[in-house]
N, C-alpha and C. Protein backbone atom coordinates (compact mmCIF):
# COMPACT_ATOMS: atom_id res chain seq x y z
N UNK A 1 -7.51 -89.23 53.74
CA UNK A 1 -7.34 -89.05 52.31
C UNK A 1 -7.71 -90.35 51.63
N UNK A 2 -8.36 -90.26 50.40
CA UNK A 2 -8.30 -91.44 49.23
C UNK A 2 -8.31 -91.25 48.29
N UNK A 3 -7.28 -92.26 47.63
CA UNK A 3 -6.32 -91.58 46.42
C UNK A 3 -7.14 -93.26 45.63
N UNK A 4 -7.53 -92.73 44.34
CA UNK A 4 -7.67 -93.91 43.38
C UNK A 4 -6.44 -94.22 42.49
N UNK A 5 -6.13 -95.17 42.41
CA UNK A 5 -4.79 -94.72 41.20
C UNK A 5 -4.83 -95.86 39.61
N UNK A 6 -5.22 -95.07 38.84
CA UNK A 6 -5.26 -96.00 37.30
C UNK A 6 -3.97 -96.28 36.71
N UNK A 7 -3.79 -97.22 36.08
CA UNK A 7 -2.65 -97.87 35.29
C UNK A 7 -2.14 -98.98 35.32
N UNK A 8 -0.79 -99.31 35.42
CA UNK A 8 -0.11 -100.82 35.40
C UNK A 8 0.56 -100.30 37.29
N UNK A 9 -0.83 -100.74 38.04
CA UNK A 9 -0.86 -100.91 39.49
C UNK A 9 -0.91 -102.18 40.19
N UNK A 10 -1.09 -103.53 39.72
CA UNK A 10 -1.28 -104.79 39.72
C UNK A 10 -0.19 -105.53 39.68
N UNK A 11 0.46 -106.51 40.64
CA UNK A 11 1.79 -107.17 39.92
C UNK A 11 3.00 -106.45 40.06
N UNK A 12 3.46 -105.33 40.48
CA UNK A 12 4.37 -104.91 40.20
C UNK A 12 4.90 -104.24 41.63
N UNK A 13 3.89 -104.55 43.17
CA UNK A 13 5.08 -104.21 44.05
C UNK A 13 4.59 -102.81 44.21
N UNK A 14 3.23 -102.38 44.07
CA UNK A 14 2.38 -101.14 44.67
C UNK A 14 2.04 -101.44 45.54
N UNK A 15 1.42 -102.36 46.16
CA UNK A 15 0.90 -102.22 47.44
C UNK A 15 1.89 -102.25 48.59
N UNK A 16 2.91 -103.28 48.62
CA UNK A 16 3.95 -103.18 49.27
C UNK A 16 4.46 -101.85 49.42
N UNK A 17 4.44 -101.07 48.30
CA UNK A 17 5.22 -99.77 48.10
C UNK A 17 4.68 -98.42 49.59
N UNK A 18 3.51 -98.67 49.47
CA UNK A 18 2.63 -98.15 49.64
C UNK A 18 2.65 -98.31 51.29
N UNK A 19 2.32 -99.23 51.80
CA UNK A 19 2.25 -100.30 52.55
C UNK A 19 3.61 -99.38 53.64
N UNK A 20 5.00 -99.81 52.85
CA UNK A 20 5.77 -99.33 53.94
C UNK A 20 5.98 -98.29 53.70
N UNK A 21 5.47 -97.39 53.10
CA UNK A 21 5.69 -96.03 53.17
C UNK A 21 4.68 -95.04 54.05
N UNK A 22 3.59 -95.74 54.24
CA UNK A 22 2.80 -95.27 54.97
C UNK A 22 2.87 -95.62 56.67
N UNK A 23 3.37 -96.68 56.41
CA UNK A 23 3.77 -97.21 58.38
C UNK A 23 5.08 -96.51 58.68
N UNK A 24 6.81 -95.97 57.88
CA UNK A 24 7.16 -95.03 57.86
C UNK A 24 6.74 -93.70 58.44
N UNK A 25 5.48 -93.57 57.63
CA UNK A 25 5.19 -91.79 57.93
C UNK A 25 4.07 -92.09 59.16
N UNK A 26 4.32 -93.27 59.71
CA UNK A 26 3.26 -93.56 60.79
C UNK A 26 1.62 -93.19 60.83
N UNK A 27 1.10 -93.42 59.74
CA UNK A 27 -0.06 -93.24 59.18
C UNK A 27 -0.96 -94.65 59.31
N UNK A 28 -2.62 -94.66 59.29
CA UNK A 28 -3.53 -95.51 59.47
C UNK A 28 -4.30 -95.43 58.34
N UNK A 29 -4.08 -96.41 58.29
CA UNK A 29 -5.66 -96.89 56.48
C UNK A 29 -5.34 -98.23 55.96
N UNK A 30 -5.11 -98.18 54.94
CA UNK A 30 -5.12 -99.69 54.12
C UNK A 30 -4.46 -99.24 52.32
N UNK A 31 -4.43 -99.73 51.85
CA UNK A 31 -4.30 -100.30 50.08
C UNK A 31 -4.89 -101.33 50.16
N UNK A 32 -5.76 -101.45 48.84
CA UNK A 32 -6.10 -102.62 48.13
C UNK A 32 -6.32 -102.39 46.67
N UNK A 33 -6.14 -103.35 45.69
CA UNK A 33 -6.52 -103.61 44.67
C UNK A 33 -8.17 -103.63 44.37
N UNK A 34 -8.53 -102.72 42.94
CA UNK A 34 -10.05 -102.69 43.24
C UNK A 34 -10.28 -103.73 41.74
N UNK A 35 -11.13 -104.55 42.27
CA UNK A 35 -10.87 -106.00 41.15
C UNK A 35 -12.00 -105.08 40.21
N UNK A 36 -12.89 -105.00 40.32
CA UNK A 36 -14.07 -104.48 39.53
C UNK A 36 -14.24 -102.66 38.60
N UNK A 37 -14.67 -102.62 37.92
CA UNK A 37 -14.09 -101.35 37.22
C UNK A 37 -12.70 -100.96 36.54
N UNK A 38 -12.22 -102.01 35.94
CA UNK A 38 -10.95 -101.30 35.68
C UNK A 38 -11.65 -100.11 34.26
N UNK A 39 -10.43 -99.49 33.81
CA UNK A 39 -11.03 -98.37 32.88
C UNK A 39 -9.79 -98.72 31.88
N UNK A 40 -10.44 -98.18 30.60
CA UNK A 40 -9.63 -98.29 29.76
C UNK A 40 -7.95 -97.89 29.45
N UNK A 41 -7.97 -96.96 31.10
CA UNK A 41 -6.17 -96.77 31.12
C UNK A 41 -5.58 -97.63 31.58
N UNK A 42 -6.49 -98.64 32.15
CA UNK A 42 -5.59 -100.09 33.19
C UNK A 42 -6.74 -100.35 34.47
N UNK A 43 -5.68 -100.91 35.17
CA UNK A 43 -6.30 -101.57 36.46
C UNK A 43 -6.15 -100.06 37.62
N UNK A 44 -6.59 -100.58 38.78
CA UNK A 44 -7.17 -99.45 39.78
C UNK A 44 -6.41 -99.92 41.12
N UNK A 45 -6.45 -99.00 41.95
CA UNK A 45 -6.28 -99.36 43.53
C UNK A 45 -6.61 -98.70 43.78
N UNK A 46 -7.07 -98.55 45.40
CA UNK A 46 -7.51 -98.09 46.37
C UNK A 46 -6.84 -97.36 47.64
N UNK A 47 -6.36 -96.28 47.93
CA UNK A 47 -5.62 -95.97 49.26
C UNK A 47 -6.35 -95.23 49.95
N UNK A 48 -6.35 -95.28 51.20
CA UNK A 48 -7.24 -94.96 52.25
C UNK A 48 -6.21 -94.36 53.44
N UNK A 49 -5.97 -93.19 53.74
CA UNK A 49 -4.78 -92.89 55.04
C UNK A 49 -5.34 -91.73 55.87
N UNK A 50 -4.96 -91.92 57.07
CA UNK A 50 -5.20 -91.31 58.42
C UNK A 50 -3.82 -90.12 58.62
N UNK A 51 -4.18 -89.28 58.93
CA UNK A 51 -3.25 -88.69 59.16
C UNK A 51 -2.64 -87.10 59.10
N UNK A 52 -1.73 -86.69 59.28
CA UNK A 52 -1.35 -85.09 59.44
C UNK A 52 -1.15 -85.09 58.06
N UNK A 53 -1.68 -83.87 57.31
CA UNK A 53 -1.72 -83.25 55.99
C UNK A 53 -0.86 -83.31 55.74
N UNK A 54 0.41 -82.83 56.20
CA UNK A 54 2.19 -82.89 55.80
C UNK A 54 2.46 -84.55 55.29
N UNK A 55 1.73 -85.50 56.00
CA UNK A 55 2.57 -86.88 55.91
C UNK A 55 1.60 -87.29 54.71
N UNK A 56 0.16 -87.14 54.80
CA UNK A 56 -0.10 -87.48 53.50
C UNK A 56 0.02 -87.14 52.24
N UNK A 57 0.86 -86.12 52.24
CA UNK A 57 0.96 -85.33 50.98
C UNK A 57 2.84 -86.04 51.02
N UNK A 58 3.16 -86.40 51.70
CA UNK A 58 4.67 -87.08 51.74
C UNK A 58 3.75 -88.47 50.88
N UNK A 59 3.04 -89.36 51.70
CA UNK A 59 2.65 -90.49 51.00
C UNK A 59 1.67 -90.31 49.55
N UNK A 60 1.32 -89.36 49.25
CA UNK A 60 0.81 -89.30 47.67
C UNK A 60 1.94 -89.11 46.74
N UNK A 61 2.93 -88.28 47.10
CA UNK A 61 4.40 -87.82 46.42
C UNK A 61 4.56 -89.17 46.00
N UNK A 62 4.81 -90.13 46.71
CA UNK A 62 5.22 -91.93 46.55
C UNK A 62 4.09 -91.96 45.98
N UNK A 63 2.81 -92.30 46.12
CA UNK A 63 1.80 -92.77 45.27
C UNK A 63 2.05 -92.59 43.60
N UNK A 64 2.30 -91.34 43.22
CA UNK A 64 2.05 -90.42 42.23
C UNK A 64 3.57 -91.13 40.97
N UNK A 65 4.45 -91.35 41.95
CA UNK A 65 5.62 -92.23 41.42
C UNK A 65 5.25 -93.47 41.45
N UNK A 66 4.85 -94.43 42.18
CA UNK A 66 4.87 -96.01 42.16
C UNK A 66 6.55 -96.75 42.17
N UNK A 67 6.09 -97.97 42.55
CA UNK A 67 7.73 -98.38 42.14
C UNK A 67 7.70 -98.78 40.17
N UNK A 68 9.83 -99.21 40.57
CA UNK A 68 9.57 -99.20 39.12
C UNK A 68 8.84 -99.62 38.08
N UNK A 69 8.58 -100.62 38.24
CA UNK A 69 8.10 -101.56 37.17
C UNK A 69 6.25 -100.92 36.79
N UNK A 70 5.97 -99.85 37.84
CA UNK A 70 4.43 -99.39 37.48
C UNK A 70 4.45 -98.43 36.31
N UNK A 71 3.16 -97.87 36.36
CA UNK A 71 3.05 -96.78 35.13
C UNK A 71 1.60 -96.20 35.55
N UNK A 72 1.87 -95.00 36.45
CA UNK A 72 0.68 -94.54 37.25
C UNK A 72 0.17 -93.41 36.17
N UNK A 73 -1.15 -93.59 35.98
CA UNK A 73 -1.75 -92.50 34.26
C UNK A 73 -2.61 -91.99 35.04
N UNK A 74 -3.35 -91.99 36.23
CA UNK A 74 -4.36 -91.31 36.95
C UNK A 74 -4.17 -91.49 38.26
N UNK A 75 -4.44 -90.17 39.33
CA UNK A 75 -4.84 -89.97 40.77
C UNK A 75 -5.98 -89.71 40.28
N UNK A 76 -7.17 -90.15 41.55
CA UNK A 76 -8.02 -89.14 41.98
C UNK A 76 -8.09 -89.01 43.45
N UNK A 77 -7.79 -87.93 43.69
CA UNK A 77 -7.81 -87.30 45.61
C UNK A 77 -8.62 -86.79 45.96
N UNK A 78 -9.05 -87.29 47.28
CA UNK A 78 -9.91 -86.87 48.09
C UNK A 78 -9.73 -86.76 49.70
N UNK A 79 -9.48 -85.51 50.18
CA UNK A 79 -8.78 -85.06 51.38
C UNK A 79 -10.17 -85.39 52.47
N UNK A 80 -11.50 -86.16 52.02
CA UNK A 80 -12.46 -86.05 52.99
C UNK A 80 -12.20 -86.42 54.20
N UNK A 81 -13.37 -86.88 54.97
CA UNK A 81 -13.04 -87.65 56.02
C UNK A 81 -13.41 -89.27 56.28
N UNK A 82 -12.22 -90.33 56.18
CA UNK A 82 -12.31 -91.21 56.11
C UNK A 82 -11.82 -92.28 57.45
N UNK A 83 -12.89 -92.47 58.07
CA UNK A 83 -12.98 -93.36 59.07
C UNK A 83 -11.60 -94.55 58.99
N UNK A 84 -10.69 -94.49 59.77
CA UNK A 84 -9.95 -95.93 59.43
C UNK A 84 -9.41 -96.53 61.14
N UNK A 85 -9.36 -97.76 60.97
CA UNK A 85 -9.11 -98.60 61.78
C UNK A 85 -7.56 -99.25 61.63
N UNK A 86 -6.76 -99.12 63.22
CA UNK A 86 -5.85 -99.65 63.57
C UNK A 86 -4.67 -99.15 62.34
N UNK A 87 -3.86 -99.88 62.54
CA UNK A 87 -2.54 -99.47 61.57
C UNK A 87 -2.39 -100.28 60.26
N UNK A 88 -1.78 -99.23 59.32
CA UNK A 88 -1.81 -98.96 58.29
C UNK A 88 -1.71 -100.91 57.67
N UNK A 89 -2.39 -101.30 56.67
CA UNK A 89 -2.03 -102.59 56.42
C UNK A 89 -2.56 -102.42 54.71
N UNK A 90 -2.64 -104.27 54.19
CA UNK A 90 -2.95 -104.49 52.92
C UNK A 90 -4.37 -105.01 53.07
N UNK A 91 -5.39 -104.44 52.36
CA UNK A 91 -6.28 -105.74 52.40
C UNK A 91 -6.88 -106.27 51.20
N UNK A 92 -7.85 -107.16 50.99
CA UNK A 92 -8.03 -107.67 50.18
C UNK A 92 -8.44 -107.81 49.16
N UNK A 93 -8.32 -107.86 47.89
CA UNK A 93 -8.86 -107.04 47.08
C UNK A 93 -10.35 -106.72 47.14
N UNK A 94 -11.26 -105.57 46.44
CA UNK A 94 -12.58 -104.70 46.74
C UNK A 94 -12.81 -105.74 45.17
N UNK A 95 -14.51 -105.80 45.23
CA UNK A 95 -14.91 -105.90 44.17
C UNK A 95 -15.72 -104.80 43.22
């Protein structure tokens, strides 16, 4: 799955969020911050996850909320097929 997510995603304890919620549901991919493109609803990230349909739809449920301090105004999902390596981590921001 990869989920884009627009708004106040930056600073506020999304990726972390993200991060252990996905090693939880024992899932493989990454989060990152996407530095380039923000859009006029805010800033962007990136999630990328491996995994049984049940657990990623557990980890978008969390996506779709953020922690508190966010303000998530857009998903975009994509159930394709996305190649990922080793266990679930943060990486660095995309340009």
């Amino acid at each position: 799955m990869r989920v884009i997510i627009t708004g106040r995603v930056h600073g506020v304890g999304f990726r972390q969020l993200v991060l252990t919620r996905a090693q939880r549901l024992g899932l493989r991919g990454y989060v990152c911050n996407l530095a380039a493109g923000q859009s006029v609803m805010g800033r962007r990230m990136e999630v990328v996850a491996e995994g049984s349909r049940r657990r990623l739809d557990d980890l978008l449920e969390a996506i779709t909320i953020g922690p508190e301090a966010a303000a998530v105004l857009a998903t975009e999902v994509d159930y394709g097929q996305f190649a990922t390596v080793g266990d679930f981590e943060i990486r660095s921001d995309k340009e």
